[in-house]
Each structure stands twice: as structure tokens, then as C-alpha cells.
PDB file of N, CA and C in Angstrom:
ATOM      1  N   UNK A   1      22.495 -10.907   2.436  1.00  0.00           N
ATOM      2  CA  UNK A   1      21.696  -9.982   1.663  1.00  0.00           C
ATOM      3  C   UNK A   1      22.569  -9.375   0.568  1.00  0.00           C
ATOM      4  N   UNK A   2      21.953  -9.407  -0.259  1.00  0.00           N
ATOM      5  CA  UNK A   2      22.654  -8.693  -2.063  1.00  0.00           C
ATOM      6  C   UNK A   2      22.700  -7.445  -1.370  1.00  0.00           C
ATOM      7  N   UNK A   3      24.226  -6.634  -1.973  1.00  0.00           N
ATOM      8  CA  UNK A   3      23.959  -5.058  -2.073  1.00  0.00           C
ATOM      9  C   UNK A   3      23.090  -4.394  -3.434  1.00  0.00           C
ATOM     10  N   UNK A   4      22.583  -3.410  -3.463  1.00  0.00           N
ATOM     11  CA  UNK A   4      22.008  -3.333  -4.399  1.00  0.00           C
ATOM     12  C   UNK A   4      22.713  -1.895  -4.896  1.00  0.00           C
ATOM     13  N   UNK A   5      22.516  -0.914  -6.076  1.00  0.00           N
ATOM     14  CA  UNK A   5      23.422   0.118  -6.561  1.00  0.00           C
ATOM     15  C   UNK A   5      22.147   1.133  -6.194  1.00  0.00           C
ATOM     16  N   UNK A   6      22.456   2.645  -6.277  1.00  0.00           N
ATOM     17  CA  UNK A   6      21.730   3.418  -5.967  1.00  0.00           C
ATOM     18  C   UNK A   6      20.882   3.452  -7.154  1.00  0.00           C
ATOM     19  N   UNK A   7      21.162   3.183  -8.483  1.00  0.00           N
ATOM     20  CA  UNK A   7      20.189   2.864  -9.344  1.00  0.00           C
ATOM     21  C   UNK A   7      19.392   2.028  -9.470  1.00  0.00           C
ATOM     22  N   UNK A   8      19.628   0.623  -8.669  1.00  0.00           N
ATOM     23  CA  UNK A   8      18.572  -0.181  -8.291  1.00  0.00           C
ATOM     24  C   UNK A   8      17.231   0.239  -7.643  1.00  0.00           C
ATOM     25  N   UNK A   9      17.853   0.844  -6.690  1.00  0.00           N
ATOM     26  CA  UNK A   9      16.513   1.578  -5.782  1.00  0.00           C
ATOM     27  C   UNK A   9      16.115   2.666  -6.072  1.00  0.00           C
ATOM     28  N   UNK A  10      16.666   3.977  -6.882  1.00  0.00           N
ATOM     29  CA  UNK A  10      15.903   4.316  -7.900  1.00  0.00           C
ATOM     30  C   UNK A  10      14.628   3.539  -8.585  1.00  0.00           C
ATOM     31  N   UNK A  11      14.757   2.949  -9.067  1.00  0.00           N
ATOM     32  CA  UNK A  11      13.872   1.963  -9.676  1.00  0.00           C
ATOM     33  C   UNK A  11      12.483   1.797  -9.152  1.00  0.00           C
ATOM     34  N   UNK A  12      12.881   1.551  -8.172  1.00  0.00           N
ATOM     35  CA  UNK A  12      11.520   1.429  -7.101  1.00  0.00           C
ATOM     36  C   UNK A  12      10.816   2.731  -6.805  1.00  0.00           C
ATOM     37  N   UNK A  13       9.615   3.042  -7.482  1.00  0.00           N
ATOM     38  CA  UNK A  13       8.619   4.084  -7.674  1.00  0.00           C
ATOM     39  C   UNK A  13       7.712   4.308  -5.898  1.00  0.00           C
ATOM     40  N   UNK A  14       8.694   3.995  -5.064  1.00  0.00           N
ATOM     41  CA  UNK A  14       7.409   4.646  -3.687  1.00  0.00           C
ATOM     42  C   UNK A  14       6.840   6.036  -3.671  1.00  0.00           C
ATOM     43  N   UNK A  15       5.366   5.721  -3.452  1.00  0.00           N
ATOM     44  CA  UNK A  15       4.947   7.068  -3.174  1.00  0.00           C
ATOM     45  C   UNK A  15       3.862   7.231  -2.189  1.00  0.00           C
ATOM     46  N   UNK A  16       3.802   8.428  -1.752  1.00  0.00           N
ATOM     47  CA  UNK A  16       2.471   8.323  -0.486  1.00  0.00           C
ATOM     48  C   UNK A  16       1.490   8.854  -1.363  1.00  0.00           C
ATOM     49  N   UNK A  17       0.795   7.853  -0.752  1.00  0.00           N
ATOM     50  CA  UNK A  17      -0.907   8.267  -1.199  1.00  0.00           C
ATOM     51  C   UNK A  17      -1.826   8.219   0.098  1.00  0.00           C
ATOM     52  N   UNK A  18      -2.832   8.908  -0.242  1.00  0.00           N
ATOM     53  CA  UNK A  18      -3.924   8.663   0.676  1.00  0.00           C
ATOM     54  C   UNK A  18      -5.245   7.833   0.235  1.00  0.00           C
ATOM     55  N   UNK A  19      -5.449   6.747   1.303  1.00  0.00           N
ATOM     56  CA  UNK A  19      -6.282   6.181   1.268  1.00  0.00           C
ATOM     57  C   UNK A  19      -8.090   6.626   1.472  1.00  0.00           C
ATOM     58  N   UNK A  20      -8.881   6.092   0.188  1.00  0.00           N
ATOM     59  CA  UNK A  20      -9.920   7.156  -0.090  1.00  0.00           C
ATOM     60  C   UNK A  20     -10.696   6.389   0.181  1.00  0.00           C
ATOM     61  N   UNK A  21     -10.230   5.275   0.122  1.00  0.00           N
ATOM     62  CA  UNK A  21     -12.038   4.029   0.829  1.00  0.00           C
ATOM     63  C   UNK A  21     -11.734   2.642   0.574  1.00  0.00           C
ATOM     64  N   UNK A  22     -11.996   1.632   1.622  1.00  0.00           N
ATOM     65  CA  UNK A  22     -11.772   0.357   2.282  1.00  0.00           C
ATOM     66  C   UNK A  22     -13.014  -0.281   2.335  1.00  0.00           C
ATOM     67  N   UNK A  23     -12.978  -1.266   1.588  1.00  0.00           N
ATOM     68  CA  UNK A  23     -14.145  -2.507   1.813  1.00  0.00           C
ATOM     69  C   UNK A  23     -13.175  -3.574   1.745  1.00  0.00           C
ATOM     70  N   UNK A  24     -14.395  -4.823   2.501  1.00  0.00           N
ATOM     71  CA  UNK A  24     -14.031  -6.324   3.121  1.00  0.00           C
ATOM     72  C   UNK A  24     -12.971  -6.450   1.600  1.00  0.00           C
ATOM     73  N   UNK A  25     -12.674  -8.139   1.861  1.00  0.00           N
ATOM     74  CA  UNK A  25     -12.135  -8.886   0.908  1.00  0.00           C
ATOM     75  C   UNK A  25     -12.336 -10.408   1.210  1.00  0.00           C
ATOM     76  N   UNK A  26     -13.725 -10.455   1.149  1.00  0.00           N
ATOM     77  CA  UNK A  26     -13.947 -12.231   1.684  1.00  0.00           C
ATOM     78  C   UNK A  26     -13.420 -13.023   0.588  1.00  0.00           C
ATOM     79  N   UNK A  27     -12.719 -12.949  -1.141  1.00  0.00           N
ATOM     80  CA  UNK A  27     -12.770 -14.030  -1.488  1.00  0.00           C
ATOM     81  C   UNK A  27     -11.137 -14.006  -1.295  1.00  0.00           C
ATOM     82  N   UNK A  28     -10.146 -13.549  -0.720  1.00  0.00           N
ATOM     83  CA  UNK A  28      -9.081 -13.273  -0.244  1.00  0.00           C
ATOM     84  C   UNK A  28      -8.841 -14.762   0.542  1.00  0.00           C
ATOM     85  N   UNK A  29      -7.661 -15.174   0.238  1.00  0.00           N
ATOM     86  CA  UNK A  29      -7.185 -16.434   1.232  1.00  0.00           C
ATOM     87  C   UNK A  29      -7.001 -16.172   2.603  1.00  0.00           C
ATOM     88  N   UNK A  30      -6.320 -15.055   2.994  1.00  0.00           N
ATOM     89  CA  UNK A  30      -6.045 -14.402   4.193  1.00  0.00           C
ATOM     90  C   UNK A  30      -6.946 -12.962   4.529  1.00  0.00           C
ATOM     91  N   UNK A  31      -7.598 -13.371   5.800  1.00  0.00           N
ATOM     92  CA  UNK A  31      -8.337 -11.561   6.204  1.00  0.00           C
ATOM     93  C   UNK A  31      -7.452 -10.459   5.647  1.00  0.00           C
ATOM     94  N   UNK A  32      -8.405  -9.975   4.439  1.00  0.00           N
ATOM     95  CA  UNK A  32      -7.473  -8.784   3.980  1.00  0.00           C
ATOM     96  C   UNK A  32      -8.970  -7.899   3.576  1.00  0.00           C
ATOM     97  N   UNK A  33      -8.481  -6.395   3.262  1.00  0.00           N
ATOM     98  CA  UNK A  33      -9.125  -5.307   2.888  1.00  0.00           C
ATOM     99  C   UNK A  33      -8.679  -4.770   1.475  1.00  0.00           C
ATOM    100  N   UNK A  34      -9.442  -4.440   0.507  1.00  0.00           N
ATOM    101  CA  UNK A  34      -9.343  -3.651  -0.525  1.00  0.00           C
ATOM    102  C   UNK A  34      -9.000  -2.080  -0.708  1.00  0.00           C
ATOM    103  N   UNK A  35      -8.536  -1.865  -0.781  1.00  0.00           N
ATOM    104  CA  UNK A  35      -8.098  -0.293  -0.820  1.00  0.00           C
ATOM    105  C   UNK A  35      -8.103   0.365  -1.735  1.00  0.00           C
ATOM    106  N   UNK A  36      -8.505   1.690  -2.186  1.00  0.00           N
ATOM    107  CA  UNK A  36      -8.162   2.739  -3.169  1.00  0.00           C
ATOM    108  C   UNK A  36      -7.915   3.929  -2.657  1.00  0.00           C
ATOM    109  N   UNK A  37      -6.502   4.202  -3.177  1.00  0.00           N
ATOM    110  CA  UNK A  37      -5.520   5.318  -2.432  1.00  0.00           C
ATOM    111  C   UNK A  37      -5.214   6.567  -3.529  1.00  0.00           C
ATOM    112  N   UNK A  38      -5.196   7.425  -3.285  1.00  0.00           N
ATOM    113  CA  UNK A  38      -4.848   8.510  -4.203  1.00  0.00           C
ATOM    114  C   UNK A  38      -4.247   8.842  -4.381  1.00  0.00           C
ATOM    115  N   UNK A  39      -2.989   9.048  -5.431  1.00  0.00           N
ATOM    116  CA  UNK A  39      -1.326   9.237  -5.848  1.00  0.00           C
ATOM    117  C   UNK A  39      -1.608  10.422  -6.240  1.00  0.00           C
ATOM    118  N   UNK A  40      -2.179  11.155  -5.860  1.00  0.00           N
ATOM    119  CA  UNK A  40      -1.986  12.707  -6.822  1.00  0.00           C
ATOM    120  C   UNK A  40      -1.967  12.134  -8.802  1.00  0.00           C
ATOM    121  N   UNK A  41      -1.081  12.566  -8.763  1.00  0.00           N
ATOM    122  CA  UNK A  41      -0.559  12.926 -10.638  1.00  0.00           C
ATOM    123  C   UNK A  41      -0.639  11.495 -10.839  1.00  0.00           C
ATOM    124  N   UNK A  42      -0.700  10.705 -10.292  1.00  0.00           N
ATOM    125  CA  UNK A  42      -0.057   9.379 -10.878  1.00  0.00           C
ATOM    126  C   UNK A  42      -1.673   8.531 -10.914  1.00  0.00           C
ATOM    127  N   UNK A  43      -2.667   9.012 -10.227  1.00  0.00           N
ATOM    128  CA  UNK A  43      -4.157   8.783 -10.076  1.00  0.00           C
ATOM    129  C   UNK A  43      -5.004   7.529  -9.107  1.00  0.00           C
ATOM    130  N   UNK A  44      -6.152   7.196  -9.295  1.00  0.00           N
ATOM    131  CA  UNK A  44      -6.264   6.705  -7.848  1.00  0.00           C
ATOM    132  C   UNK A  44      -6.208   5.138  -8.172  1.00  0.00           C
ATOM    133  N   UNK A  45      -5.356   4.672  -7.414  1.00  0.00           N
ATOM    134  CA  UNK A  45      -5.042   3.303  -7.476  1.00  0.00           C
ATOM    135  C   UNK A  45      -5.582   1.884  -6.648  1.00  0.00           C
ATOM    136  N   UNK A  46      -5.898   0.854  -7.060  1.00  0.00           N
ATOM    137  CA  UNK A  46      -6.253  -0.015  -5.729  1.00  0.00           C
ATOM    138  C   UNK A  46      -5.571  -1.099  -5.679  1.00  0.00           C
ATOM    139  N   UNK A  47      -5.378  -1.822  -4.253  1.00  0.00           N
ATOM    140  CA  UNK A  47      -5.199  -2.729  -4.144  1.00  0.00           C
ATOM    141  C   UNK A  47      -5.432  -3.511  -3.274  1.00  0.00           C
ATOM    142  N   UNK A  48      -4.923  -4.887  -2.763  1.00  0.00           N
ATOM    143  CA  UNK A  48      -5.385  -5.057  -1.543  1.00  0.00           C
ATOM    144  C   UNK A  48      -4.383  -5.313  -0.319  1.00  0.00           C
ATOM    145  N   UNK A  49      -4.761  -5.495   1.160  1.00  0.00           N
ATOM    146  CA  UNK A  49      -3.688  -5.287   2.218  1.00  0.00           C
ATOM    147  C   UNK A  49      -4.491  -6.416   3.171  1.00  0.00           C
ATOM    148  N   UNK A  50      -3.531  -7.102   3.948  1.00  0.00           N
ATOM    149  CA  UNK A  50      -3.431  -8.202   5.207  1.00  0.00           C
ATOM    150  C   UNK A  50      -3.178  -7.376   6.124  1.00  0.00           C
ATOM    151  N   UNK A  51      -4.184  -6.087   6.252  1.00  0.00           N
ATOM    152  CA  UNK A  51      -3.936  -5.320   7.563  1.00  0.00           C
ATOM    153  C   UNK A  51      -5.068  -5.571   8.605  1.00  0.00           C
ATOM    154  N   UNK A  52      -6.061  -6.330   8.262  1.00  0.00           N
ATOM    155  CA  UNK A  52      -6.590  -6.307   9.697  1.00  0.00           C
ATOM    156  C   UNK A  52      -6.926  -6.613  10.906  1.00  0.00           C
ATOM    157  N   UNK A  53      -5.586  -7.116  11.114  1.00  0.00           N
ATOM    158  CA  UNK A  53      -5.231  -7.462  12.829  1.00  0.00           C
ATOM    159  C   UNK A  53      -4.903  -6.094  13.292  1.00  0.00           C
ATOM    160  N   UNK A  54      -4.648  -5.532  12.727  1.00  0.00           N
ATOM    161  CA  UNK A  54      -4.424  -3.681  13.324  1.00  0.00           C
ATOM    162  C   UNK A  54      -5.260  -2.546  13.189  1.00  0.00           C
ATOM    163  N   UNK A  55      -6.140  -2.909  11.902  1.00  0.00           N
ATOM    164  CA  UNK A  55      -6.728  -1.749  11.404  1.00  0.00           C
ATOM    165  C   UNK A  55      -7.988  -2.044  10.906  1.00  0.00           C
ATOM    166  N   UNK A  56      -9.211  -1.625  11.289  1.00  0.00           N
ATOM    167  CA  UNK A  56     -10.736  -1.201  11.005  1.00  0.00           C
ATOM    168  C   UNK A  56     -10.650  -0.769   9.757  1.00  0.00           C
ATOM    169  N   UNK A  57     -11.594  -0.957   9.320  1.00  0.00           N
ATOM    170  CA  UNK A  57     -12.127  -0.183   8.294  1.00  0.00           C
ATOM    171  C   UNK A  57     -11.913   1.461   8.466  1.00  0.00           C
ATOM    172  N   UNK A  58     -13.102   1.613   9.037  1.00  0.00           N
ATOM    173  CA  UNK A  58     -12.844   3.043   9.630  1.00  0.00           C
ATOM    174  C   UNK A  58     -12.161   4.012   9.823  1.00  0.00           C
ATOM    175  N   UNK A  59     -11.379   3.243  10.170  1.00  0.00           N
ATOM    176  CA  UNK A  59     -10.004   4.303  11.042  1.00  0.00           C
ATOM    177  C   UNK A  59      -9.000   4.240   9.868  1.00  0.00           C
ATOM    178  N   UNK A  60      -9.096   3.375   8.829  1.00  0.00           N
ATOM    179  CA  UNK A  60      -8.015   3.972   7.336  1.00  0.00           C
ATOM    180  C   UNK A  60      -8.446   5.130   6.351  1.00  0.00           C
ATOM    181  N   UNK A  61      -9.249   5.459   5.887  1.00  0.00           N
ATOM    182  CA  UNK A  61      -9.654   6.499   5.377  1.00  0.00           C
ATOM    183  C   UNK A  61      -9.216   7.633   5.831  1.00  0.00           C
ATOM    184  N   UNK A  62      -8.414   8.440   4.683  1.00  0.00           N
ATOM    185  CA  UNK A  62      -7.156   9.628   4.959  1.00  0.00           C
ATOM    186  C   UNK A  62      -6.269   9.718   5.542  1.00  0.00           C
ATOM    187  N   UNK A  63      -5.557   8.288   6.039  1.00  0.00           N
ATOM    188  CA  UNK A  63      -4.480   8.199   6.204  1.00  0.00           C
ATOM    189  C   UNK A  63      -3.160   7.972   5.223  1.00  0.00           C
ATOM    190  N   UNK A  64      -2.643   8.474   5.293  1.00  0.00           N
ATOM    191  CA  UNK A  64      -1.230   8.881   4.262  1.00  0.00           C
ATOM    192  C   UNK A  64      -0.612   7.598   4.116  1.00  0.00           C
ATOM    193  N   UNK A  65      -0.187   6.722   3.317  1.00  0.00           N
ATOM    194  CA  UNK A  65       0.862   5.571   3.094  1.00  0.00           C
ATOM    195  C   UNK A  65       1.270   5.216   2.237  1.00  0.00           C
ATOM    196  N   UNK A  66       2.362   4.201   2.176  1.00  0.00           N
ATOM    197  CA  UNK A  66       3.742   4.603   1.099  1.00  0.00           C
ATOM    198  C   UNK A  66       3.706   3.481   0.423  1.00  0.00           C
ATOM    199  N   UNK A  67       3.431   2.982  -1.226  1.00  0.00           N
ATOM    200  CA  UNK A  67       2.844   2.457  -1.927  1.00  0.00           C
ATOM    201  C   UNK A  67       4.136   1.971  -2.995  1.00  0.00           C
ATOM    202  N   UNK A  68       4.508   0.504  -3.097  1.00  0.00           N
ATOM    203  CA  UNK A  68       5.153   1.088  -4.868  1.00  0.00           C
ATOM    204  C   UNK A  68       4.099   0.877  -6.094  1.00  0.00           C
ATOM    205  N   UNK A  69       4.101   1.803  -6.504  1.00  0.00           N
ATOM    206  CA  UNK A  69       3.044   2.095  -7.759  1.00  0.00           C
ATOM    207  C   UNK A  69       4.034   1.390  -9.312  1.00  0.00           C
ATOM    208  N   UNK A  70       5.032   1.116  -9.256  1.00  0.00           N
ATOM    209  CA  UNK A  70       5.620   0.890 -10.358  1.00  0.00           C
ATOM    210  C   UNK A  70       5.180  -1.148 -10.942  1.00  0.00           C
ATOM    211  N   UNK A  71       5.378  -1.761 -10.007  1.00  0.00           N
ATOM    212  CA  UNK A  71       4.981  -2.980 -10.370  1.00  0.00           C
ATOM    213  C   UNK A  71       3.711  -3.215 -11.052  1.00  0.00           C
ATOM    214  N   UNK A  72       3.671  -4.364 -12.250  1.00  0.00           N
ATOM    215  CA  UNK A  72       2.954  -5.152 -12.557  1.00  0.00           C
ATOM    216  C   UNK A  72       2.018  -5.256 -11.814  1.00  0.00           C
ATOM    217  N   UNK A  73      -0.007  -5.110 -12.512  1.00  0.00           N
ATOM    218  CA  UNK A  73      -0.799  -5.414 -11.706  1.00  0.00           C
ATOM    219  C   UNK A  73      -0.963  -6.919 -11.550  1.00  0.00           C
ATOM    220  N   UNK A  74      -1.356  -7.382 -10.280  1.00  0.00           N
ATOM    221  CA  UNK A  74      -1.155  -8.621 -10.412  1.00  0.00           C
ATOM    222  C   UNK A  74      -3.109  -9.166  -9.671  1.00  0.00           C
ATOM    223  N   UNK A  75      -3.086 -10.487  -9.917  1.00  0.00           N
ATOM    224  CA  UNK A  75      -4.529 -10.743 -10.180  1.00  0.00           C
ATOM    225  C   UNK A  75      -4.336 -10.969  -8.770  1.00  0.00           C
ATOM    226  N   UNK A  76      -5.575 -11.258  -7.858  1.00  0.00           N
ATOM    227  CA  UNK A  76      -5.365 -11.540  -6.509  1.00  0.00           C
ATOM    228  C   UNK A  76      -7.338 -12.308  -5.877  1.00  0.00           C
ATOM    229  N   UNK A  77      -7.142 -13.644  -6.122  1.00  0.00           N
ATOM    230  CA  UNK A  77      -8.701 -14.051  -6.386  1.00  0.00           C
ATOM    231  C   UNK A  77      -9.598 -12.932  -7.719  1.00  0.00           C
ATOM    232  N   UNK A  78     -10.078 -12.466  -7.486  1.00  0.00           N
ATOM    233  CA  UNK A  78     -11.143 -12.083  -8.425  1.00  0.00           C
ATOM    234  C   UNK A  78     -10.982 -10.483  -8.677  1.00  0.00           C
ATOM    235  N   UNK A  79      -9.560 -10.069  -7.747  1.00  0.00           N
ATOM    236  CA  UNK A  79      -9.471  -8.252  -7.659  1.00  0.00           C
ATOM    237  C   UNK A  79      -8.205  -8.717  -8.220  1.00  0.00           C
ATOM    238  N   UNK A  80      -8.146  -6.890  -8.702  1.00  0.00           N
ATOM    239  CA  UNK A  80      -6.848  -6.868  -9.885  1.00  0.00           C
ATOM    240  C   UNK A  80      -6.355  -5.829  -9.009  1.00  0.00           C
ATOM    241  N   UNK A  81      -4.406  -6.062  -8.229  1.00  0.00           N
ATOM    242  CA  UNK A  81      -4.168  -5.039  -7.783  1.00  0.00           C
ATOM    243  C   UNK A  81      -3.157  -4.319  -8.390  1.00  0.00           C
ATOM    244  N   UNK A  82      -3.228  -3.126  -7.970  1.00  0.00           N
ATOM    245  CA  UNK A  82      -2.275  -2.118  -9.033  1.00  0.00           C
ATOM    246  C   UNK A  82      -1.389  -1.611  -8.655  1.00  0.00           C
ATOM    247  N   UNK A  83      -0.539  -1.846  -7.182  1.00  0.00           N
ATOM    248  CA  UNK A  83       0.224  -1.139  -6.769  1.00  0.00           C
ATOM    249  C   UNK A  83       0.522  -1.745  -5.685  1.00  0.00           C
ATOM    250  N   UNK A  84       1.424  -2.485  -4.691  1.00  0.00           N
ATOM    251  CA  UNK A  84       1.847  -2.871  -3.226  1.00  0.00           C
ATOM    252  C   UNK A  84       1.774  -1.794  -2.693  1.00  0.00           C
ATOM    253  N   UNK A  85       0.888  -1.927  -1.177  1.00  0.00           N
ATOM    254  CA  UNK A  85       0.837  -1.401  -0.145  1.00  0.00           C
ATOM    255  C   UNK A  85       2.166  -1.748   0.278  1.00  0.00           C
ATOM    256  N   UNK A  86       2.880  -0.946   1.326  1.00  0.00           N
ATOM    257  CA  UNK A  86       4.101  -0.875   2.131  1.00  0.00           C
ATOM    258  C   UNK A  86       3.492  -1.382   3.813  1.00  0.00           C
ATOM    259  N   UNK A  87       4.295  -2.468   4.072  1.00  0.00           N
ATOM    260  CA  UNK A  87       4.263  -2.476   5.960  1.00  0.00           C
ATOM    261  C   UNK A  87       5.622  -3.800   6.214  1.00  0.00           C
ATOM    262  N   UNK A  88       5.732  -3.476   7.763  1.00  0.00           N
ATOM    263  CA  UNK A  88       6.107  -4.518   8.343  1.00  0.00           C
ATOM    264  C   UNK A  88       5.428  -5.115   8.703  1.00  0.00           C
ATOM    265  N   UNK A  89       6.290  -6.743   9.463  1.00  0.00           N
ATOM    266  CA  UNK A  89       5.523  -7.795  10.201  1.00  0.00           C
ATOM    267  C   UNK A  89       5.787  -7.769  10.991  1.00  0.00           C
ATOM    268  N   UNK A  90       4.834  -7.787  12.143  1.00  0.00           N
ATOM    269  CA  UNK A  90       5.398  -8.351  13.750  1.00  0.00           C
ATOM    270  C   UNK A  90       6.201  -9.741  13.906  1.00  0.00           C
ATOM    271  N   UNK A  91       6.197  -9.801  15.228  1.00  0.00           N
ATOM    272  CA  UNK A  91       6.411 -11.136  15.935  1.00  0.00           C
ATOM    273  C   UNK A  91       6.053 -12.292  15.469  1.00  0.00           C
ATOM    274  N   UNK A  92       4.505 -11.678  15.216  1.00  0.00           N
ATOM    275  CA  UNK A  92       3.127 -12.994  14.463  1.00  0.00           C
ATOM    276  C   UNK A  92       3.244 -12.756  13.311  1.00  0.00           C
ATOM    277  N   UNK A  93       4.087 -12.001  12.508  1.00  0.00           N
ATOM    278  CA  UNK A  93       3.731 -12.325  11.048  1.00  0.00           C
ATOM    279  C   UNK A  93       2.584 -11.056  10.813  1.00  0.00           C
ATOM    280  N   UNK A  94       1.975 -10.590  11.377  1.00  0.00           N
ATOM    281  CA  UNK A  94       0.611  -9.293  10.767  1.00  0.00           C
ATOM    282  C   UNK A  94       0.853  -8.316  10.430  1.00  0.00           C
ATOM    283  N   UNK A  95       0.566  -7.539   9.846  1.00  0.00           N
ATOM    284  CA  UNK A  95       1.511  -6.134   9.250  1.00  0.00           C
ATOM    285  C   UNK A  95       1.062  -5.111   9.830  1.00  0.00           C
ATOM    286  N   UNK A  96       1.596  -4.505   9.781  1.00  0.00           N
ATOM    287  CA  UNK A  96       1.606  -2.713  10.203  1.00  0.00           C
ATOM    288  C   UNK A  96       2.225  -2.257   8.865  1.00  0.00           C
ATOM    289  N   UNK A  97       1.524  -1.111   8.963  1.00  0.00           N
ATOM    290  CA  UNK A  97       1.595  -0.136   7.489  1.00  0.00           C
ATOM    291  C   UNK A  97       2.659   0.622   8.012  1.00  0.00           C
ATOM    292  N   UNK A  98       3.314   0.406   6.572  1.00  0.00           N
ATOM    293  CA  UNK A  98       4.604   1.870   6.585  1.00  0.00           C
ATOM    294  C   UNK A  98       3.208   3.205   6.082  1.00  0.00           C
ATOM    295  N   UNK A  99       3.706   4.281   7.552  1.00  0.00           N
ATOM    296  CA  UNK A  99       2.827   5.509   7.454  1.00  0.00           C
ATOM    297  C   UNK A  99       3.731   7.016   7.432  1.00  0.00           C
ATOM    298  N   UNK A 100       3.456   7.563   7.250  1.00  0.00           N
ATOM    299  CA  UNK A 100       3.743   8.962   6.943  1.00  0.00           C
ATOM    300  C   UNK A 100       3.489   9.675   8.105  1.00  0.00           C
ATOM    301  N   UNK A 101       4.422  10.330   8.648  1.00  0.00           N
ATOM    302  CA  UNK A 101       3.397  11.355  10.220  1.00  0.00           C
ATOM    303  C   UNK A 101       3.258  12.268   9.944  1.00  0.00           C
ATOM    304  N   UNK A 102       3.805  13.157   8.998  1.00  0.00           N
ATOM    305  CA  UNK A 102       3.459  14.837   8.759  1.00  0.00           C
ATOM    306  C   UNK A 102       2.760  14.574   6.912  1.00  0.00           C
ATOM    307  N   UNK A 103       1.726  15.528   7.116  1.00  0.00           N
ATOM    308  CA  UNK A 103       1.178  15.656   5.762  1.00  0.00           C
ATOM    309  C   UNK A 103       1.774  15.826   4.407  1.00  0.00           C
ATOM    310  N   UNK A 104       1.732  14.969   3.535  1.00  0.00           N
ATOM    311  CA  UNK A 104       3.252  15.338   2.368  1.00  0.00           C
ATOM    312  C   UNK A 104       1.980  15.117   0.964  1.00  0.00           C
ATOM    313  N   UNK A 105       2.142  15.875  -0.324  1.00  0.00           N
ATOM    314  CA  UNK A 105       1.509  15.776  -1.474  1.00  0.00           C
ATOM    315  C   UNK A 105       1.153  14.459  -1.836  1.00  0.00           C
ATOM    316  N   UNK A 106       0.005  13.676  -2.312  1.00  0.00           N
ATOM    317  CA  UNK A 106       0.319  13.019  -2.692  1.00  0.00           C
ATOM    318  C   UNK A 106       1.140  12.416  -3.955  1.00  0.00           C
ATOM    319  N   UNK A 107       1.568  11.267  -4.109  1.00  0.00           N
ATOM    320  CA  UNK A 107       2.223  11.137  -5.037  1.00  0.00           C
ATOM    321  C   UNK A 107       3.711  11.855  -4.789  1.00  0.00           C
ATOM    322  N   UNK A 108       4.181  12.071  -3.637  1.00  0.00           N
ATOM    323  CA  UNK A 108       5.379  12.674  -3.832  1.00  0.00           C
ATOM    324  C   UNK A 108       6.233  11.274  -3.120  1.00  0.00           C
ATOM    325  N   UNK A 109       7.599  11.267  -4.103  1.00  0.00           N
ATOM    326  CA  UNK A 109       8.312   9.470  -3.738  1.00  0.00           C
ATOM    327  C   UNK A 109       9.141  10.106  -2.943  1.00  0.00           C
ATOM    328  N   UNK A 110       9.556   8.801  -2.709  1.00  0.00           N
ATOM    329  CA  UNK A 110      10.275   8.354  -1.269  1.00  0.00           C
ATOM    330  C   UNK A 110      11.563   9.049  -1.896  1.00  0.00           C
ATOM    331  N   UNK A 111      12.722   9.365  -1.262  1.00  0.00           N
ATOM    332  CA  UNK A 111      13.992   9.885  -1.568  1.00  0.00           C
ATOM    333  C   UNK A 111      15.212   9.621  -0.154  1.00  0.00           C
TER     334      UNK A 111
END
């Protein structure tokens, strides 16, 4: 693995947002969900996530998670996304969301 300089990762714009509403994503290659999350100051952003081997619909709405908002939107079938969702992979490869446990502003970055 490259070391990288503390100005490298500077670079990288993470921020928590909260997620404001989740629909399907059937023309998606892989079971994924659409998202639009709310950055505070930085405004409400969407994109999409390969979260649902873990996560309902339902049960994402106002949950806090950590986003980089700085990248290039990139096309994704027929949705335009504006920001990477944050997670790990299991064992199998399925993600789990990098989450937030105590309530923080949105839009406030990672440090």
C-alpha cells in the first residue's frame, strides 16, 4: 500500500449527511438503492448504494452517514450520482455503511 501525505487526505471532502429518502434501483447491474442525503451547507445530494443485503428501505431514512461529496458525478445506468456513499465489505463482498453513532451537523467532515 502507497503512503499517502496528510495533504493527500485532506483532499478527500468526507462528510455526514443524513439520508432523506430511498427508492429501488432496478436498472442497476447489482441490487442497489438510490439515495438522497442531506449535507447541510453543501445541499442535498444523491446517489446510489449496493446496500441491500443489510438494509430496507425503511429503516435508512435519518440515518447519519459519511459520504465523499468531492468527486466527479459519475453516470450509473440512467442515474447521475453525485457523491460516494462510504461502507465496508464483508466476508461475501456486501457492504455495510460507514455510520455515525452520536448525532453530528450535517455536512460536518471527517477530521
Amino acid at each position: 500500500m502507497e503512503t499517502i501525505s496528510w495533504n493527500d487526505f485532506e483532499k478527500v471532502d468526507l462528510r455526514a449527511g443524513t439520508i432523506l429518502e430511498v427508492t429501488d434501483f432496478p436498472e442497476a447491474r447489482k441490487p442497489a438503492y438510490k439515495l438522497k442525503v442531506d449535507f447541510g451547507p453543501h445541499g442535498i445530494l444523491q446517489s446510489s448504494a449496493q446496500i441491500t443485503r443489510y438494509y430496507t428501505r425503511e429503516e435508512l431514512p435519518g440515518r447519519q452517514i459519511l459520504g465523499v461529496i468531492n468527486f466527479p458525478k459519475k453516470q450509473i445506468a440512467n442515474f447521475m450520482s453525485e457523491f460516494l456513499v462510504t461502507g465496508l465489505a464483508d466476508e461475501n463482498g456486501d457492504i455495510v455503511l460507514t455510520t455515525i453513532d452520536k448525532p453530528v451537523p450535517n455536512g460536518s467532515k471527517l477530521i
